[in-house]
C-alpha atoms as a PDB file:
ATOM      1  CA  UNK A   1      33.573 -15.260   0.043  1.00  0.00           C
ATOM      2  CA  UNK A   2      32.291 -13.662  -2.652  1.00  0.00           C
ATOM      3  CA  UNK A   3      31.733 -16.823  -4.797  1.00  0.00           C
ATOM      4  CA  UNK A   4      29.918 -18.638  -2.188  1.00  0.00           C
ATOM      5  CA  UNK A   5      27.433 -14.986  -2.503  1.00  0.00           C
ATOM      6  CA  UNK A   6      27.479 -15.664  -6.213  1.00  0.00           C
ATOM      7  CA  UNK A   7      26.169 -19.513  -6.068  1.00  0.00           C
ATOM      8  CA  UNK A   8      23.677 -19.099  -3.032  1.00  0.00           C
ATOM      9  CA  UNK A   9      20.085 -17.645  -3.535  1.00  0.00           C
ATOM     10  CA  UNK A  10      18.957 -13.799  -1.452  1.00  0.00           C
ATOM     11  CA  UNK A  11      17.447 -14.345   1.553  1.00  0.00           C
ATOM     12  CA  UNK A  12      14.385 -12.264   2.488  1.00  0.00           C
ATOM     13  CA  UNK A  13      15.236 -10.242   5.092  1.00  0.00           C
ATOM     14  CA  UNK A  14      12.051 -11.448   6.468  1.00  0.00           C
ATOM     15  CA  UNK A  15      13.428 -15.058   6.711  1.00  0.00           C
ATOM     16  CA  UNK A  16      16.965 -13.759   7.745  1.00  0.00           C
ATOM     17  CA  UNK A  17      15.322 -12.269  11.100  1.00  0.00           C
ATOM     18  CA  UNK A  18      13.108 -15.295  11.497  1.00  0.00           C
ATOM     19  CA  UNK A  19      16.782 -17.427  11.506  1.00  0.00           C
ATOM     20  CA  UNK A  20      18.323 -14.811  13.503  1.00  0.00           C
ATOM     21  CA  UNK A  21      15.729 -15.102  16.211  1.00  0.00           C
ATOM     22  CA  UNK A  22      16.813 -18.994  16.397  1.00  0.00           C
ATOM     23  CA  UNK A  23      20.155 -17.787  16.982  1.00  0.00           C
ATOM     24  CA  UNK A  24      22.510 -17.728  20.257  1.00  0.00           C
ATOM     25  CA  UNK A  25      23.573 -14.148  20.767  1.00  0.00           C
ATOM     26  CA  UNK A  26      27.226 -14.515  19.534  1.00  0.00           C
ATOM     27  CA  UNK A  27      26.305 -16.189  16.035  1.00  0.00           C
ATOM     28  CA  UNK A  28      23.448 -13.230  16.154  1.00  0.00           C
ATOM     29  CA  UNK A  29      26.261 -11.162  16.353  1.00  0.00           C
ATOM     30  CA  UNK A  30      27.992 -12.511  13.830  1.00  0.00           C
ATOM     31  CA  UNK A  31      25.755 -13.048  10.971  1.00  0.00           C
ATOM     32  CA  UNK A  32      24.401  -9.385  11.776  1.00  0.00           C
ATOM     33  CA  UNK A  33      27.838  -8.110  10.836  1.00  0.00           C
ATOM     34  CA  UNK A  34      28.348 -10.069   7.951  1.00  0.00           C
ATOM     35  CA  UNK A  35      24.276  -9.238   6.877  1.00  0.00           C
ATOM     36  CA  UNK A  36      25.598  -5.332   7.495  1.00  0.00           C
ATOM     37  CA  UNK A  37      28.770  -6.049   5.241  1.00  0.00           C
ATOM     38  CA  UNK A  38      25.650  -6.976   2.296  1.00  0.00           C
ATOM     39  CA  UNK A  39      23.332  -4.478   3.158  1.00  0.00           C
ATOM     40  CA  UNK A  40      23.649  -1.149   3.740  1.00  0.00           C
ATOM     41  CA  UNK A  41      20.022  -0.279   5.263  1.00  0.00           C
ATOM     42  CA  UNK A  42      20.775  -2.871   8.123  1.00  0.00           C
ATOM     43  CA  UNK A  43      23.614  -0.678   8.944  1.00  0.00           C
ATOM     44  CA  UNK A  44      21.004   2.185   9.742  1.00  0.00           C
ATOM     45  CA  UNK A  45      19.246  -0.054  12.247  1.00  0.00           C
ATOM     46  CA  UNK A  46      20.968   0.699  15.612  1.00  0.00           C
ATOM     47  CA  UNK A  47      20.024  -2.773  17.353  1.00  0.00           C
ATOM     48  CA  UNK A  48      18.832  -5.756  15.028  1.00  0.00           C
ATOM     49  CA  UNK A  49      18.025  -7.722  18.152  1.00  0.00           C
ATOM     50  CA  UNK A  50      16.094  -5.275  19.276  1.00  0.00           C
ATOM     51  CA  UNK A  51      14.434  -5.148  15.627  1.00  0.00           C
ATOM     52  CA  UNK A  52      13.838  -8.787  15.865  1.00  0.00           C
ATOM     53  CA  UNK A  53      12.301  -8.917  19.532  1.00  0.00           C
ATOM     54  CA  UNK A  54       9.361  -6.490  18.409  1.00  0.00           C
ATOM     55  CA  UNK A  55       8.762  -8.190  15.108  1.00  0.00           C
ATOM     56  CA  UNK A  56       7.964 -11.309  17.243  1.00  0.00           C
ATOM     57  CA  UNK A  57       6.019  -9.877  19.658  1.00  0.00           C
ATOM     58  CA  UNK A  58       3.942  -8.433  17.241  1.00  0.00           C
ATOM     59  CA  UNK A  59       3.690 -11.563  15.001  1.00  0.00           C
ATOM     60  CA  UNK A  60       2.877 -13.630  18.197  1.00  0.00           C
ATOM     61  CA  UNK A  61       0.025 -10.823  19.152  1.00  0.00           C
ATOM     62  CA  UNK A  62      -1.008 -11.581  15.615  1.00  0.00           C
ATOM     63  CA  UNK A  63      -1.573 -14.689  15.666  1.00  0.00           C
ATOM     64  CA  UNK A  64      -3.182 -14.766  19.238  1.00  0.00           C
ATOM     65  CA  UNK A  65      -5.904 -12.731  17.776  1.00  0.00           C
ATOM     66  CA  UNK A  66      -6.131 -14.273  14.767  1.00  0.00           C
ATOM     67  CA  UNK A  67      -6.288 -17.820  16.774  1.00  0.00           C
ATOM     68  CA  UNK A  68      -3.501 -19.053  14.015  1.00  0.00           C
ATOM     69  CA  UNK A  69      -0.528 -19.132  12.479  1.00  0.00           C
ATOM     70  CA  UNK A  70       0.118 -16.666   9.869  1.00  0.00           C
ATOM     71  CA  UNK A  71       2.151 -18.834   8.023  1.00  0.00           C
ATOM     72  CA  UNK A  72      -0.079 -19.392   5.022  1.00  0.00           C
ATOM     73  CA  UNK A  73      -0.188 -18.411   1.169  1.00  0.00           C
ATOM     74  CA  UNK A  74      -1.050 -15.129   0.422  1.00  0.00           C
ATOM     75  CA  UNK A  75      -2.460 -15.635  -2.651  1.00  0.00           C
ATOM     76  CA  UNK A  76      -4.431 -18.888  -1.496  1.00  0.00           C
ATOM     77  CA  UNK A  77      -5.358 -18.540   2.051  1.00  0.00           C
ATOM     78  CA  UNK A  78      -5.004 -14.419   2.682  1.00  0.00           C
ATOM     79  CA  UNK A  79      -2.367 -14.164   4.785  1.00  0.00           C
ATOM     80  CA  UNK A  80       1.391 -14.860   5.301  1.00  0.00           C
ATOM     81  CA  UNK A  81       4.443 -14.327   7.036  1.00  0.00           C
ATOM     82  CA  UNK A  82       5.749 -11.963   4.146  1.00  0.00           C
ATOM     83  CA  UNK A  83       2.828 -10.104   4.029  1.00  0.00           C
ATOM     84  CA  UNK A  84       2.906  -9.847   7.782  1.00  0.00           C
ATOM     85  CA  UNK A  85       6.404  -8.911   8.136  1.00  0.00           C
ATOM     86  CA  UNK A  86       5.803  -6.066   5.360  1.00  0.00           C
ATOM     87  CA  UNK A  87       3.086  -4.769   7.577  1.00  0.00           C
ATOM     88  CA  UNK A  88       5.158  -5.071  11.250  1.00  0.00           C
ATOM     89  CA  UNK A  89       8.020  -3.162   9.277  1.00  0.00           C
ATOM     90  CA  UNK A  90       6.046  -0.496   7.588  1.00  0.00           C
ATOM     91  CA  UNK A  91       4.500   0.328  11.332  1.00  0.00           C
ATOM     92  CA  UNK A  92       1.061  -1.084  10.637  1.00  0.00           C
ATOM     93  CA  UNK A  93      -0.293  -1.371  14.017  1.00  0.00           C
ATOM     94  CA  UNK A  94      -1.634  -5.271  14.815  1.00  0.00           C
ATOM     95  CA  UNK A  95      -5.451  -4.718  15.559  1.00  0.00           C
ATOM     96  CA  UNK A  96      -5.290  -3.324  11.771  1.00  0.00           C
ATOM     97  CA  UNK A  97      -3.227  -6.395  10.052  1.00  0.00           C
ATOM     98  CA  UNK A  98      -5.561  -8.503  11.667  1.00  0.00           C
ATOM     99  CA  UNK A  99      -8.742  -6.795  10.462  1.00  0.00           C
ATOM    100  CA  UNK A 100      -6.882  -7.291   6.949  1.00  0.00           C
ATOM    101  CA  UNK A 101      -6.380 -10.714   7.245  1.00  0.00           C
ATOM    102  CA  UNK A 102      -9.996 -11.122   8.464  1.00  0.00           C
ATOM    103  CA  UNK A 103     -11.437  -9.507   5.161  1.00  0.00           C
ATOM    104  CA  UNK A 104      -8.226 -11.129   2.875  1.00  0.00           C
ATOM    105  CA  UNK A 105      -9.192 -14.520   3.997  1.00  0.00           C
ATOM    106  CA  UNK A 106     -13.173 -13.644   3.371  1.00  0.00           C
ATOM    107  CA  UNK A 107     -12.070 -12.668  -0.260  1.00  0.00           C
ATOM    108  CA  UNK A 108      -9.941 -16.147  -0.745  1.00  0.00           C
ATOM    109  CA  UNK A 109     -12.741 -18.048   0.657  1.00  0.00           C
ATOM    110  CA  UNK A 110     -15.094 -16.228  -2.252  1.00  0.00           C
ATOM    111  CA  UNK A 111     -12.599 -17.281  -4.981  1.00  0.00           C
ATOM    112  CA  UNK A 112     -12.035 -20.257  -4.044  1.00  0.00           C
ATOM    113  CA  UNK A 113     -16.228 -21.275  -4.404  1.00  0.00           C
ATOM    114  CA  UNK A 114     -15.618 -19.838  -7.720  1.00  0.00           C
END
């Protein structure tokens, strides 16, 4: 196993969850144990699941206000998923992610005309 790890890029735990969430509850299982087995500070997080149910509500709250999808380039268009999921995981609370985005996107949109 550990030469399969040594040929196959990380995966953002960001994108791991997002996979995870498209995932039966036995392979969620699964992967979550071997994800554990690779990372310690998934080992601290009682219920991954559980993890992954409130990241999408509060990406799908997200993007309800926002009236998109965040999946966009930071740099280019002011928000992302990334960025997002930084946000959700440092406790950010949505109403203030979105009020980012609003003035991110306002600053894109004034280099962009540059």
């Amino acid at each position: 196993m550990d030469a399969i790890n040594d040929t196959l890029p990380p995966v953002s735990d960001a994108r791991f969850e997002k996979m995870l969430g498209e995932l039966g509850p036995e392979e969620r299982a699964m992967l979550n144990e071997i994800r554990a087995q690779e990372s310690p500070r998934l080992v601290e997080r009682v219920d991954l699941g559980t993890h992954i149910d409130e990241w999408h509500g509060w990406v799908n709250e997200a993007e309800r206000l926002l009236g998109f999808s965040l999946d966009g380039n930071q740099e280019e268009d002011g928000y992302s998923l990334d960025y997002a999921y930084d946000a959700f995981h440092t406790g950010v609370a949505v109403e203030t992610y979105v009020s980012g985005v609003a003035v991110a996107r306002h600053i894109a949109g004034v280099k962009a005309r540059l």
